[in-house]
N, C-alpha and C. Protein backbone atom coordinates (compact mmCIF):
# COMPACT_ATOMS: atom_id res chain seq x y z
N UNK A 1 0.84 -1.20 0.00
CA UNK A 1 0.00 0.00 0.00
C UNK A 1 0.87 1.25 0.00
N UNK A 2 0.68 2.32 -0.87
CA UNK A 2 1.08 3.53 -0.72
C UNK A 2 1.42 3.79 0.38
N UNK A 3 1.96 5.03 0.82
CA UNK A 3 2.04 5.69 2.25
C UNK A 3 2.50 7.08 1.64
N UNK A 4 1.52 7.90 1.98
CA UNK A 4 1.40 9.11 1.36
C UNK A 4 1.94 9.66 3.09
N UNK A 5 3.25 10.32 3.10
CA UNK A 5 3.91 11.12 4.55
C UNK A 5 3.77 12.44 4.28
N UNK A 6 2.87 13.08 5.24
CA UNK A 6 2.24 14.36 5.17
C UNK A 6 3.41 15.34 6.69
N UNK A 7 4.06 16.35 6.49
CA UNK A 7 4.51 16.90 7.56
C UNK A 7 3.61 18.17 8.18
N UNK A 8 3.95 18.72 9.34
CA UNK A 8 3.36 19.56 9.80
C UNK A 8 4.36 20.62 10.65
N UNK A 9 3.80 21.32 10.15
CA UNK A 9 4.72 22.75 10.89
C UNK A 9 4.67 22.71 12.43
N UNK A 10 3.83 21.66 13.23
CA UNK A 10 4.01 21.88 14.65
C UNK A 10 3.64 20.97 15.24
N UNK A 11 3.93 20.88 16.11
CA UNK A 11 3.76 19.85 17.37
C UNK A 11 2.64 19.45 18.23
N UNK A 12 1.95 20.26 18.21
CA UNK A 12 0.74 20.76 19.51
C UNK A 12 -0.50 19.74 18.62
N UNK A 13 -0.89 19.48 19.66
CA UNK A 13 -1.97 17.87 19.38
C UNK A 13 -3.49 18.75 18.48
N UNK A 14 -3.79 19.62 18.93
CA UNK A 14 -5.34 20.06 18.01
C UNK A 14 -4.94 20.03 16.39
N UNK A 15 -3.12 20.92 16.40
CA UNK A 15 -3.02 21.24 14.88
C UNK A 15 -3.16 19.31 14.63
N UNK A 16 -2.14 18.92 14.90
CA UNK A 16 -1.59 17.10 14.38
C UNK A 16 -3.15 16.15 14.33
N UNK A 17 -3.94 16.37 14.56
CA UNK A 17 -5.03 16.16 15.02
C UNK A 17 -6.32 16.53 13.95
N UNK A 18 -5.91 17.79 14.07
CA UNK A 18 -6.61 18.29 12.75
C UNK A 18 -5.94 17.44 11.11
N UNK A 19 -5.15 17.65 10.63
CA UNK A 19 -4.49 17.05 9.69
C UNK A 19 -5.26 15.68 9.53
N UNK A 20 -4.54 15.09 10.70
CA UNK A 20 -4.60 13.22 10.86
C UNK A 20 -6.21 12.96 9.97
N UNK A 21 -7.02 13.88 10.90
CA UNK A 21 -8.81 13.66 10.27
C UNK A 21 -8.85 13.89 8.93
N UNK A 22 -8.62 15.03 9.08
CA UNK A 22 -8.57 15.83 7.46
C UNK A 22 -8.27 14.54 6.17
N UNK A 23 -6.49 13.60 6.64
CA UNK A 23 -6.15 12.73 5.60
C UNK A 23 -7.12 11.42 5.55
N UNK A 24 -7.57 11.34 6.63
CA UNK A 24 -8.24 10.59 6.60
C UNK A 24 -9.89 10.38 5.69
N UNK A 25 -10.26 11.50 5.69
CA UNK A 25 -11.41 12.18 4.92
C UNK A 25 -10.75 11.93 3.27
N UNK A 26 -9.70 12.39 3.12
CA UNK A 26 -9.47 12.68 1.41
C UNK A 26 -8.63 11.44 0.73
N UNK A 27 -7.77 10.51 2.25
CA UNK A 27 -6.66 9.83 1.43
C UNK A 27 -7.05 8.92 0.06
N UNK A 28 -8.13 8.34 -0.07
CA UNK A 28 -8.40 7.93 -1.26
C UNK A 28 -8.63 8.40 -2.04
N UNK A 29 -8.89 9.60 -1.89
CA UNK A 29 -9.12 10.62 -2.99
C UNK A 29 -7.64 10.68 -3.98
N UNK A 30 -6.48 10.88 -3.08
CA UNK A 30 -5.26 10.81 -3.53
C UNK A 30 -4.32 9.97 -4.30
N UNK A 31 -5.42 8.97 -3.29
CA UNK A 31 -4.70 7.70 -4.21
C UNK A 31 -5.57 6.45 -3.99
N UNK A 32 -5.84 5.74 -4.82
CA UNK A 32 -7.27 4.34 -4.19
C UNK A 32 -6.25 3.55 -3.16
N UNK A 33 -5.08 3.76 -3.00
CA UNK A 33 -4.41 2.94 -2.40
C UNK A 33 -3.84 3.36 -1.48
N UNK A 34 -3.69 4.30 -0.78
CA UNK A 34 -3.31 5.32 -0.49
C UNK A 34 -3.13 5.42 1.16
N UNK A 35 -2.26 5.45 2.17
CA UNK A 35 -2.55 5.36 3.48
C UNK A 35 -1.58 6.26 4.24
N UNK A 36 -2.01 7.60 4.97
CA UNK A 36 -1.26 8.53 5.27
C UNK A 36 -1.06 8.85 6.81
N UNK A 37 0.29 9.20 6.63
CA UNK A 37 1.07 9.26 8.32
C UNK A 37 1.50 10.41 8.42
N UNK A 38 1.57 11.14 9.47
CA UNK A 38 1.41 12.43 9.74
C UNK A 38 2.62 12.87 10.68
N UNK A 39 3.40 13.80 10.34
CA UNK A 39 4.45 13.82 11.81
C UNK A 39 4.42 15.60 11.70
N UNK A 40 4.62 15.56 12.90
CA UNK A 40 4.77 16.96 12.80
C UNK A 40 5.90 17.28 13.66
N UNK A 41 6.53 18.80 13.09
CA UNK A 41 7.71 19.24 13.19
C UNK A 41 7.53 20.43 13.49
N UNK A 42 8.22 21.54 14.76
CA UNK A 42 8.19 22.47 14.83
C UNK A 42 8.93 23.36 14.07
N UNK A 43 8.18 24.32 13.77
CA UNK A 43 9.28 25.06 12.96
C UNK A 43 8.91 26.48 12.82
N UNK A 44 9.75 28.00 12.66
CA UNK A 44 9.31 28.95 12.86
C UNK A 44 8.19 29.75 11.86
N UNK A 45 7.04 30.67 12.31
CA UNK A 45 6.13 30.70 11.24
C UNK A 45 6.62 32.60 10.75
N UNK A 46 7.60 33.04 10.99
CA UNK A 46 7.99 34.32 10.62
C UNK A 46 6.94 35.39 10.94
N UNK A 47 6.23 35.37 11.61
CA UNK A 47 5.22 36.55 11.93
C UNK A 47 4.91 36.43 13.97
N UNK A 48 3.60 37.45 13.77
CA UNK A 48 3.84 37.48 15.51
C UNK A 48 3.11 36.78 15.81
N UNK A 49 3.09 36.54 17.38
CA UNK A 49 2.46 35.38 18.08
C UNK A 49 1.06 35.18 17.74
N UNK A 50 0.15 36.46 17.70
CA UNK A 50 -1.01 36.13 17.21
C UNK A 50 -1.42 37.60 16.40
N UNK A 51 -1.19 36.55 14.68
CA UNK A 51 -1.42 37.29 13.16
C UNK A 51 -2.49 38.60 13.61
N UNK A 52 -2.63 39.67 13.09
CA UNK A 52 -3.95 40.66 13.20
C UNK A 52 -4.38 40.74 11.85
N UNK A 53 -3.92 40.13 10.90
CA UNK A 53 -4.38 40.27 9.18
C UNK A 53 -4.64 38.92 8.67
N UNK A 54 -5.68 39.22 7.73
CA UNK A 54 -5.66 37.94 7.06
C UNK A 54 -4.48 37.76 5.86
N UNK A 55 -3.62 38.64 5.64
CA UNK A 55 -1.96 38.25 5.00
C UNK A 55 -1.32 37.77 5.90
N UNK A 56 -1.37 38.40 7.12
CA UNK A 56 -0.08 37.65 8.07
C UNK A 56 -0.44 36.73 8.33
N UNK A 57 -1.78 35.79 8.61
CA UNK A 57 -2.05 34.81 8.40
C UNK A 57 -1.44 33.88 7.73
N UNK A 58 -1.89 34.00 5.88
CA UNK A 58 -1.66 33.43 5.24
C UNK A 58 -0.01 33.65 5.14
N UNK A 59 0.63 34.44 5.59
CA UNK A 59 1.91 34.26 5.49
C UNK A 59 2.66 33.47 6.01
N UNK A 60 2.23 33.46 7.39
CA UNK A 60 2.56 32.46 8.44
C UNK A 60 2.26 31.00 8.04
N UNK A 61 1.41 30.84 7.70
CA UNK A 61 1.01 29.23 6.94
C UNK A 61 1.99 28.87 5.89
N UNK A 62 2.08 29.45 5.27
CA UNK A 62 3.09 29.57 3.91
C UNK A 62 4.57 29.41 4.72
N UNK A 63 4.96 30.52 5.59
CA UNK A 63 6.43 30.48 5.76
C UNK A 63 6.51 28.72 6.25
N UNK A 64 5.42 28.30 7.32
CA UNK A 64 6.21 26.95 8.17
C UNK A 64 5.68 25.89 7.15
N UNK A 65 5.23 25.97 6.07
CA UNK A 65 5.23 24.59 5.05
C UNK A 65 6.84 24.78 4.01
N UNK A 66 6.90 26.26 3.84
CA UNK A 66 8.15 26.53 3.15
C UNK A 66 9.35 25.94 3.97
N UNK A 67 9.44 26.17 4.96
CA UNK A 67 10.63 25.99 5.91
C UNK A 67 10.72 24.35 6.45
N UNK A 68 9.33 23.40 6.13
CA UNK A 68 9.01 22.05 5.93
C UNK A 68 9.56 21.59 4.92
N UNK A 69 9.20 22.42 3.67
CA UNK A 69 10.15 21.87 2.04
C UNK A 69 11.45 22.05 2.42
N UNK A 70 11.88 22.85 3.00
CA UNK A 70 13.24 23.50 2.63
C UNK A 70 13.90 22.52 3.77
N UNK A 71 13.25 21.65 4.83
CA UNK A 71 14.23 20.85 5.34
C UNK A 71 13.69 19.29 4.87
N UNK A 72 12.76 19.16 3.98
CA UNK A 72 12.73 17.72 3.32
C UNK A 72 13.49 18.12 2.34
N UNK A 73 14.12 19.04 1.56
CA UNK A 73 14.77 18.95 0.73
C UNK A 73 16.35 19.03 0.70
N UNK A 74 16.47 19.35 1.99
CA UNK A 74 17.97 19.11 2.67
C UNK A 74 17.93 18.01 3.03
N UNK A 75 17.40 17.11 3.80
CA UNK A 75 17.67 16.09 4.80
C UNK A 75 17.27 14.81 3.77
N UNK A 76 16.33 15.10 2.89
CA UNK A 76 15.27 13.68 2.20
C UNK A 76 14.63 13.06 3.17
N UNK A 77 13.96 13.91 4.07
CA UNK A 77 12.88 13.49 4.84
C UNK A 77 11.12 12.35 4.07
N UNK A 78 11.64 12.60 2.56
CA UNK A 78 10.72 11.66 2.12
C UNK A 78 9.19 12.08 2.36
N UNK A 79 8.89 13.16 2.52
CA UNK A 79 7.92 13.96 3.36
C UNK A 79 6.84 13.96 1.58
N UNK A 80 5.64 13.93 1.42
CA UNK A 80 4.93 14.34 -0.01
C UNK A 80 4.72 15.52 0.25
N UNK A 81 3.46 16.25 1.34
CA UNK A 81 3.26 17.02 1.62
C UNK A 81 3.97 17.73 2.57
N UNK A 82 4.06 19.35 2.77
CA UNK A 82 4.30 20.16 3.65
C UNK A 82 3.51 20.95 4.27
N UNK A 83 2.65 20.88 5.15
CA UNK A 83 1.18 21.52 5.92
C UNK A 83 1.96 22.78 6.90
N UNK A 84 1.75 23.76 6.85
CA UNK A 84 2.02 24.94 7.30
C UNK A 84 0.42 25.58 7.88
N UNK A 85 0.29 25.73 9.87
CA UNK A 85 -1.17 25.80 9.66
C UNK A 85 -0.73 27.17 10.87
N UNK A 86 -1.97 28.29 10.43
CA UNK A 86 -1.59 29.54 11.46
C UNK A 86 -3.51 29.89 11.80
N UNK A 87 -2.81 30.20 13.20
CA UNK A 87 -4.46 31.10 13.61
C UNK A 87 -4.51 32.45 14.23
N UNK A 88 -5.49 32.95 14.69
CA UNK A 88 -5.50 34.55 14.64
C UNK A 88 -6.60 35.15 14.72
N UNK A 89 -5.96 36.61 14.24
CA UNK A 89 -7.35 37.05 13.89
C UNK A 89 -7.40 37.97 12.43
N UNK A 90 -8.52 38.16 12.25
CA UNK A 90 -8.80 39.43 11.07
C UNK A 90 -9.56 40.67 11.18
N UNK A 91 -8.94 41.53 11.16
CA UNK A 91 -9.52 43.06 11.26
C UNK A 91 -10.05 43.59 10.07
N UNK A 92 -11.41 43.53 10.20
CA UNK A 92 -12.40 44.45 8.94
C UNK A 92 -12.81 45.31 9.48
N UNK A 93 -12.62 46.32 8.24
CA UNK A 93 -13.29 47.86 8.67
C UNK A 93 -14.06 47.57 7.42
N UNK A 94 -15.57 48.44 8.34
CA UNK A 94 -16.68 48.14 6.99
C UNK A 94 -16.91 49.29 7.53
N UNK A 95 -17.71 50.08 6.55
CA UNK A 95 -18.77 51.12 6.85
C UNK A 95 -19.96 51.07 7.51
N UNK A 96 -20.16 51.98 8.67
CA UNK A 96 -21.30 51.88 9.44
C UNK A 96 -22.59 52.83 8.88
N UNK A 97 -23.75 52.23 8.66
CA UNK A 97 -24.69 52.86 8.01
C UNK A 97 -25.09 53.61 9.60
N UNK A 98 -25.53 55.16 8.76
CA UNK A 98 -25.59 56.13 9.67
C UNK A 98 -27.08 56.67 9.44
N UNK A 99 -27.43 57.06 10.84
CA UNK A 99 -28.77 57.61 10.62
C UNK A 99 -29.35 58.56 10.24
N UNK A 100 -28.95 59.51 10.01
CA UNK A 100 -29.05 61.08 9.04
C UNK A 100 -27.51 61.09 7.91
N UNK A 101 -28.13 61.41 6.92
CA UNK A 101 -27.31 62.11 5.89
C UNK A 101 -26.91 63.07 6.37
N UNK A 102 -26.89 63.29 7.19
CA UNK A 102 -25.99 64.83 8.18
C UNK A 102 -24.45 64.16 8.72
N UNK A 103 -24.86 62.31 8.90
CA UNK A 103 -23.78 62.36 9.63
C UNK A 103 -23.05 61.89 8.97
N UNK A 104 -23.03 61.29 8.17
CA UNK A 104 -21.95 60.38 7.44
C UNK A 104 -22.13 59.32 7.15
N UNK A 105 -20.91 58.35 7.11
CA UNK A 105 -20.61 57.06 7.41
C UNK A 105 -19.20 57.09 8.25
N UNK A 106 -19.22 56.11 9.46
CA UNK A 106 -18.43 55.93 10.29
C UNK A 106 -18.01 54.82 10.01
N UNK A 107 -16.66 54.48 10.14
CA UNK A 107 -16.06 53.43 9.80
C UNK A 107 -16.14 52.36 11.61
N UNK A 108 -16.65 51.07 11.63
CA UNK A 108 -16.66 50.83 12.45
C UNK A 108 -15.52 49.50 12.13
N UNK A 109 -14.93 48.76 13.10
CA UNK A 109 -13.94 47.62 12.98
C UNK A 109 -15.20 46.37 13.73
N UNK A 110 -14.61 45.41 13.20
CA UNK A 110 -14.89 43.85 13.32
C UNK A 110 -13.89 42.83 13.42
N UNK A 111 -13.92 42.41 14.16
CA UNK A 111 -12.33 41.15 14.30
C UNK A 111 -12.76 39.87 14.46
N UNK A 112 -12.60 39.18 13.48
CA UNK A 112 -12.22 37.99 13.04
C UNK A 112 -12.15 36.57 13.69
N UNK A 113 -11.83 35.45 14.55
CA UNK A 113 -10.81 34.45 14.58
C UNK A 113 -10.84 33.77 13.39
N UNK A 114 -9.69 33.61 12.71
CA UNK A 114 -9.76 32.58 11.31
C UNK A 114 -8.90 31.62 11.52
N UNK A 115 -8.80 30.30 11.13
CA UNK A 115 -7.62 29.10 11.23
C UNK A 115 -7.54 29.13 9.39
N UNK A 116 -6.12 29.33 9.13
CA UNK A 116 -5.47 29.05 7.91
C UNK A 116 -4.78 27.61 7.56
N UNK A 117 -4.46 27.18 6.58
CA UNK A 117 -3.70 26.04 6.20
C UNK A 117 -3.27 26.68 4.58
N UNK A 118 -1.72 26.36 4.60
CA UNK A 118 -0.86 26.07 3.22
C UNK A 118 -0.42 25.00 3.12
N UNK A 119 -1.14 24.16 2.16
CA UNK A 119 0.14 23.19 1.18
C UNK A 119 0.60 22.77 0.57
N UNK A 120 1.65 22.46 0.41
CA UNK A 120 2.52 22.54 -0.95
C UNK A 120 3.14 21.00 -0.70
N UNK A 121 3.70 20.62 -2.73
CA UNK A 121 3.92 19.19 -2.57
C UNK A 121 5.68 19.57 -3.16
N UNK A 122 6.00 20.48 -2.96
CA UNK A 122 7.44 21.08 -3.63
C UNK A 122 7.04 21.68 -4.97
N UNK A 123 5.46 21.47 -5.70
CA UNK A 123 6.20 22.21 -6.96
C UNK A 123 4.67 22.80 -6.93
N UNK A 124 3.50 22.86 -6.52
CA UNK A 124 2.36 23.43 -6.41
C UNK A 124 2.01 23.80 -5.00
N UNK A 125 1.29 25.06 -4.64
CA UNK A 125 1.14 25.37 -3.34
C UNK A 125 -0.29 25.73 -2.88
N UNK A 126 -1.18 25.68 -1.95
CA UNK A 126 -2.20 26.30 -2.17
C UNK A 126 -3.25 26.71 -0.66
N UNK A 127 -4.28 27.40 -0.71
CA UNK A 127 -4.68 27.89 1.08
C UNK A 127 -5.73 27.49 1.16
N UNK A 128 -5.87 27.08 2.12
CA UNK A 128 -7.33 26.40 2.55
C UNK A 128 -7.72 27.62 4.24
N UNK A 129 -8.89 27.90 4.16
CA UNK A 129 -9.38 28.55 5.25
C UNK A 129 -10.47 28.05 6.08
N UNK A 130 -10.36 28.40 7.09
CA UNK A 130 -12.09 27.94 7.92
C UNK A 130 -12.77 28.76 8.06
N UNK A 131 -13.98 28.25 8.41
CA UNK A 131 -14.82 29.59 9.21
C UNK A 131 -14.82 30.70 9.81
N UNK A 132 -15.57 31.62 10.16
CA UNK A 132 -14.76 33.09 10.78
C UNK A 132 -15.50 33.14 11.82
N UNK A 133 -15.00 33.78 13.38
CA UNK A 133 -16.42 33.96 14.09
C UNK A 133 -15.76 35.20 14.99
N UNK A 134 -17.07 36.19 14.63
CA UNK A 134 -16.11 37.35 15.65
C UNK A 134 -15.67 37.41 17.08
N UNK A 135 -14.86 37.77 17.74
CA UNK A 135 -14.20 37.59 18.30
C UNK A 135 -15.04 39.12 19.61
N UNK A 136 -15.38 39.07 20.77
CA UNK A 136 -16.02 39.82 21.45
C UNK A 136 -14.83 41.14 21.77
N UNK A 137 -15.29 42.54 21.50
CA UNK A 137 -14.50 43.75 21.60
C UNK A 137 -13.54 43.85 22.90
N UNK A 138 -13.69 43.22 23.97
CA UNK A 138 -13.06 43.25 25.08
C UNK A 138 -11.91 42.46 24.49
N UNK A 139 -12.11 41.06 23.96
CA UNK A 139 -11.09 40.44 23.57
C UNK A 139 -10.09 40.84 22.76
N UNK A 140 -10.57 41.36 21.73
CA UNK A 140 -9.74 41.95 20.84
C UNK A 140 -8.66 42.78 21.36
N UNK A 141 -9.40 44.15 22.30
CA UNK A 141 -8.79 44.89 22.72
C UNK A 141 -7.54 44.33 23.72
N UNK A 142 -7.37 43.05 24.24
CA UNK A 142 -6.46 42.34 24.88
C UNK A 142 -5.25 42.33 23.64
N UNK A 143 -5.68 41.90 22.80
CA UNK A 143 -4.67 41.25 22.04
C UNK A 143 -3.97 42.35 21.12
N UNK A 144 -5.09 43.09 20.68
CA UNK A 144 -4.71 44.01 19.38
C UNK A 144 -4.00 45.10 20.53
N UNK A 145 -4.93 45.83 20.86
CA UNK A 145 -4.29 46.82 21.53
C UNK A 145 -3.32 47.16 22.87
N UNK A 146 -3.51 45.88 23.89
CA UNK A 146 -2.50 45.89 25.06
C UNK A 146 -0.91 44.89 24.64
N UNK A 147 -1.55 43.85 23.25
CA UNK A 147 -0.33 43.20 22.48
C UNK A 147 -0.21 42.25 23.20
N UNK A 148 -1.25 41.22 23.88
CA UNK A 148 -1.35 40.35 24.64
C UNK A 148 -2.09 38.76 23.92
N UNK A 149 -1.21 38.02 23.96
CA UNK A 149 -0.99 36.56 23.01
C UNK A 149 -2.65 35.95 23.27
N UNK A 150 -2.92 35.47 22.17
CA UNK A 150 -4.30 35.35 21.89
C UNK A 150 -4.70 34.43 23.00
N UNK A 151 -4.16 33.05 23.35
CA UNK A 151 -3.76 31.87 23.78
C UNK A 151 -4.14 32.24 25.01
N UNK A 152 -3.34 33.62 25.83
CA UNK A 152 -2.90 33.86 27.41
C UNK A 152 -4.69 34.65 27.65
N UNK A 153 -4.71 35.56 26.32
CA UNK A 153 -6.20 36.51 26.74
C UNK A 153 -7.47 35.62 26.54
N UNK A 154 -7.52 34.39 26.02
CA UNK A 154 -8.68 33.82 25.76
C UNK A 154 -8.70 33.00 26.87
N UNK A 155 -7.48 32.32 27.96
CA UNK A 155 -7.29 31.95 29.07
C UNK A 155 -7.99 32.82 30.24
N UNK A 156 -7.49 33.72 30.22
CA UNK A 156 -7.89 34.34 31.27
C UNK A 156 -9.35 34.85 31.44
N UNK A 157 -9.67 35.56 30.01
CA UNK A 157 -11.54 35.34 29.70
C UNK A 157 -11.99 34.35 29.98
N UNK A 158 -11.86 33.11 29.78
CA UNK A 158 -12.78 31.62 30.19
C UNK A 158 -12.35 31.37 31.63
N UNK A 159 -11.31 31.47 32.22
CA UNK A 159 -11.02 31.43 33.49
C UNK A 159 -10.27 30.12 33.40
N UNK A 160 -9.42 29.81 32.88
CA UNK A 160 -9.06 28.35 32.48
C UNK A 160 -7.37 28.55 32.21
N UNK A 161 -6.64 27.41 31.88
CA UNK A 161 -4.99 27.27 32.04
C UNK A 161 -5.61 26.53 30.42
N UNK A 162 -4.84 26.47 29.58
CA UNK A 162 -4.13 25.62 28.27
C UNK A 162 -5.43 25.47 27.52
N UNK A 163 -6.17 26.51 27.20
CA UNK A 163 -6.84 26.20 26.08
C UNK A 163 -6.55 26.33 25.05
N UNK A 164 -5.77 26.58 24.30
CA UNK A 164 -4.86 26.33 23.28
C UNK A 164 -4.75 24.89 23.08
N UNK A 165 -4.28 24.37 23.40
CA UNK A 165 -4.27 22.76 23.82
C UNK A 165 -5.78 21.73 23.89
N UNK A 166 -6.19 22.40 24.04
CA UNK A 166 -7.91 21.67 24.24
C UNK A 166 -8.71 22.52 22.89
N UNK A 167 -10.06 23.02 23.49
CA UNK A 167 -10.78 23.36 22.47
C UNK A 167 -10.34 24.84 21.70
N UNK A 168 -9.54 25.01 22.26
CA UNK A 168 -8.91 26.85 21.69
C UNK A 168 -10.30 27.67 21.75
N UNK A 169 -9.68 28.96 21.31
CA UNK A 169 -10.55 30.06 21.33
C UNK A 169 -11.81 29.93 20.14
N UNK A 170 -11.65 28.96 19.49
CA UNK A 170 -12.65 28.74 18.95
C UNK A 170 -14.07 27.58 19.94
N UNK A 171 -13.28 27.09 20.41
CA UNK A 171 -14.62 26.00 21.46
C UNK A 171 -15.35 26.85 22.84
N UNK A 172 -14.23 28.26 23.13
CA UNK A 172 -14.61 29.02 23.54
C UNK A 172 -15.88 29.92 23.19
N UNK A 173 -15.69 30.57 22.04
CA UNK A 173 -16.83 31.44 21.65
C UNK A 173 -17.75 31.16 21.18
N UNK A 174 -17.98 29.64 20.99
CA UNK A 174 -18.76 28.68 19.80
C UNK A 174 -19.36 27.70 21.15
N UNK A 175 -19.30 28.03 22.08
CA UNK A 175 -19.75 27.09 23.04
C UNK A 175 -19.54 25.41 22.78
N UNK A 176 -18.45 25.29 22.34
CA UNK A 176 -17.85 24.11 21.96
C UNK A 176 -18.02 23.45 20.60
N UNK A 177 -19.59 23.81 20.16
CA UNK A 177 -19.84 23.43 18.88
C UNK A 177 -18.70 23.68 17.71
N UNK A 178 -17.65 24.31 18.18
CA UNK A 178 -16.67 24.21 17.10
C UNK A 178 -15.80 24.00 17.83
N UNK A 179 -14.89 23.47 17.67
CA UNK A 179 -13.28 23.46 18.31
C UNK A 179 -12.28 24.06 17.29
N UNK A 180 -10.70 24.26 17.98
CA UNK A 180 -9.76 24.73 17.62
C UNK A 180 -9.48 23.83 16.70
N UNK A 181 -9.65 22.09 16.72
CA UNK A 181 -9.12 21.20 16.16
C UNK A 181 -9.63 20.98 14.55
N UNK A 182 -11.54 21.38 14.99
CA UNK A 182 -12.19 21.21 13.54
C UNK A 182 -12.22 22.55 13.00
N UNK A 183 -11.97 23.71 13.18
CA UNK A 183 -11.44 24.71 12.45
C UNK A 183 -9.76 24.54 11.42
N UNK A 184 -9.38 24.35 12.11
CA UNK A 184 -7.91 23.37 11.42
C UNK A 184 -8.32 22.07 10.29
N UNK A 185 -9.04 21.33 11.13
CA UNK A 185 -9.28 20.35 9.47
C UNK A 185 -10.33 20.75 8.58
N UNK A 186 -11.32 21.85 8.64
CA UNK A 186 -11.65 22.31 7.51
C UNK A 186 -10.57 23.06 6.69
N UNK A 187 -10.24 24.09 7.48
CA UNK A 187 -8.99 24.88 6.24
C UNK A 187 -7.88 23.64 5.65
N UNK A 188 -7.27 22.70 6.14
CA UNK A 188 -6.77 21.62 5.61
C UNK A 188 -7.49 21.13 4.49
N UNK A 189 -8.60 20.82 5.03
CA UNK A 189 -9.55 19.66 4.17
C UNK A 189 -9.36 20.43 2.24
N UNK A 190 -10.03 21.69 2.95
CA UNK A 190 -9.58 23.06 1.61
C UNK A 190 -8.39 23.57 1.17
N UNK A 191 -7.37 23.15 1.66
CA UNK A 191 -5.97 23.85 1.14
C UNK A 191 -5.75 22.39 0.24
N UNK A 192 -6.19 21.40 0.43
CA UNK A 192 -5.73 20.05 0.02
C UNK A 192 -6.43 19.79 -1.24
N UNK A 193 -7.48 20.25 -1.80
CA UNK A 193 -8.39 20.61 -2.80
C UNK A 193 -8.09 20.58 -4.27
N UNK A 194 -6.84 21.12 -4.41
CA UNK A 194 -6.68 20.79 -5.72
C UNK A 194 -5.62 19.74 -5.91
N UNK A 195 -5.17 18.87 -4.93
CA UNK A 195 -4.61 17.73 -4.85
C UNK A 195 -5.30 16.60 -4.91
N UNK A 196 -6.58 16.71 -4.81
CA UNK A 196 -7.40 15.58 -3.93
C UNK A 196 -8.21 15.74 -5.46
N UNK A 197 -8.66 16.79 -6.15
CA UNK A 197 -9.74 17.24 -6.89
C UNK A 197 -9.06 17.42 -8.07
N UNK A 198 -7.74 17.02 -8.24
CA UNK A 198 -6.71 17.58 -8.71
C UNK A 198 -7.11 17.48 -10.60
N UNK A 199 -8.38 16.84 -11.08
CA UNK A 199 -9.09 16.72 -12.57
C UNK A 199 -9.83 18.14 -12.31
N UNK A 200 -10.51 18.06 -11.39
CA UNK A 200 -11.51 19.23 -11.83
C UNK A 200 -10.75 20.46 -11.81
N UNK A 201 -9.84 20.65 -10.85
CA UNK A 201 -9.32 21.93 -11.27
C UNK A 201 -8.12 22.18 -12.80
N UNK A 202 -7.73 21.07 -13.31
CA UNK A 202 -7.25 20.86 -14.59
C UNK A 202 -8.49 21.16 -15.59
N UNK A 203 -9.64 20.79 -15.18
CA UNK A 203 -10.57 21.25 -16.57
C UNK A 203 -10.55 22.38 -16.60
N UNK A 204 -10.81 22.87 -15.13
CA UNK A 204 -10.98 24.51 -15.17
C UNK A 204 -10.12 25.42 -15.74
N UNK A 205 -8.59 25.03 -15.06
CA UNK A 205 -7.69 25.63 -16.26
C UNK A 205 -7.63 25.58 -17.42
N UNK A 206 -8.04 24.14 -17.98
CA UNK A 206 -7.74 23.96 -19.64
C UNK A 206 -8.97 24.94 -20.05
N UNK A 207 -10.17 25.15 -19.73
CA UNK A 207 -11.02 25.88 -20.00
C UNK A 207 -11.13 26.98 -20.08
N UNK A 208 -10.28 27.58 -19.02
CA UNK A 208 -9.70 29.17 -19.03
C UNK A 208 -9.00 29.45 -20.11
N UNK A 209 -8.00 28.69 -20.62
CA UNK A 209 -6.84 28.72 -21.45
C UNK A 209 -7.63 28.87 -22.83
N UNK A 210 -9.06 28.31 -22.85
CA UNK A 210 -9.15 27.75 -24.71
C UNK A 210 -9.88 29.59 -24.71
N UNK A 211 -10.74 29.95 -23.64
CA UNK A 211 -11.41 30.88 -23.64
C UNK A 211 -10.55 32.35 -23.82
């Protein structure tokens, strides 16, 4: 049987966890034969502890699958995939509809939590995202504005030690109905998409191309 070896930018059991499901969901997709093992590797994601953009996000995902290639391709870690996965938040400014044409429009902010995934097989790369769920203004203001690690301020809001580790700030605000873990294997499940789907998005290109 195949053995499709998938790496991971980190260590911590929700990300490794997330993945593991995720391959499990698509591995035949990949291959009818197909049976995938998962290791994960720490490695640095070049941005800050907790992203405030949805670029630094996706940057961060990108840098620790890059820095995954770049040591299967030193070592021959034998690795197929490189999974690079980051979380955070996202800051939208939308326009606030105002009640007299006297006053304007006020720009009001909205923040985010998003879980990202990049991956790349060394010669194609691609992002898979999850769900979004806003994140309550007190919180934000922990993180964005006093510069306090998402991990430590969503701790101390729930009244709890290592949620990071358990359901994260997502099982938090979601009253568990979501976890940190299944936010991670949807954006996986979707960064993996044109590997797994890997005909349909070839029609689409060849189709673009004739047009």
């Amino acid at each position: 049987m195949q053995k499709i070896l998938i790496a991971v930018g980190s260590s911590r059991k929700p990300k490794l966890n997330a993945v593991i499901s995720a391959a499990e969901s698509f591995a035949s997709l990949l291959s009818a034969e197909a049976s995938c093992e998962v290791v994960g590797i720490e490695v640095p994601s070049g941005v800050s502890h907790t992203p405030s953009t949805q670029a630094e996000l996706m940057r961060g995902a990108r840098l620790r699958a890059e820095a995954l290639l770049e040591l299967n391709q030193r070592e021959s870690r034998g690795w197929s995939f490189c999974v690079g996965l980051e979380g955070g938040l996202d800051v939208v400014h939308e326009p606030a509809i105002s009640r007299s044409a006297s006053d304007g429009e006020v720009p009001s902010c909205r923040v985010f939590l998003e879980s990202w995934a990049y991956v790349t097989d060394g010669q194609d790369g691609y992002f898979g995202r999850s769900a979004a769920v806003e994140v309550p203004e007190a919180l934000a203001r922990e993180v964005l504005d006093l510069g306090m690690e998402l991990s430590v301020a969503i701790d101390k809001f729930a009244g709890a030690i290592g949620i990071r580790d358990a359901q994260g700030a997502w099982g938090v605000l979601s009253s568990n109905l979501i976890s940190r873990q299944e936010a991670f294997r949807i954006a996986v499940i979707a960064a993996f998409a044109p590997f797994y789907n890997r005909k349909m998005y070839q029609q689409v290109s060849a189709a673009s191309a004739r047009s």
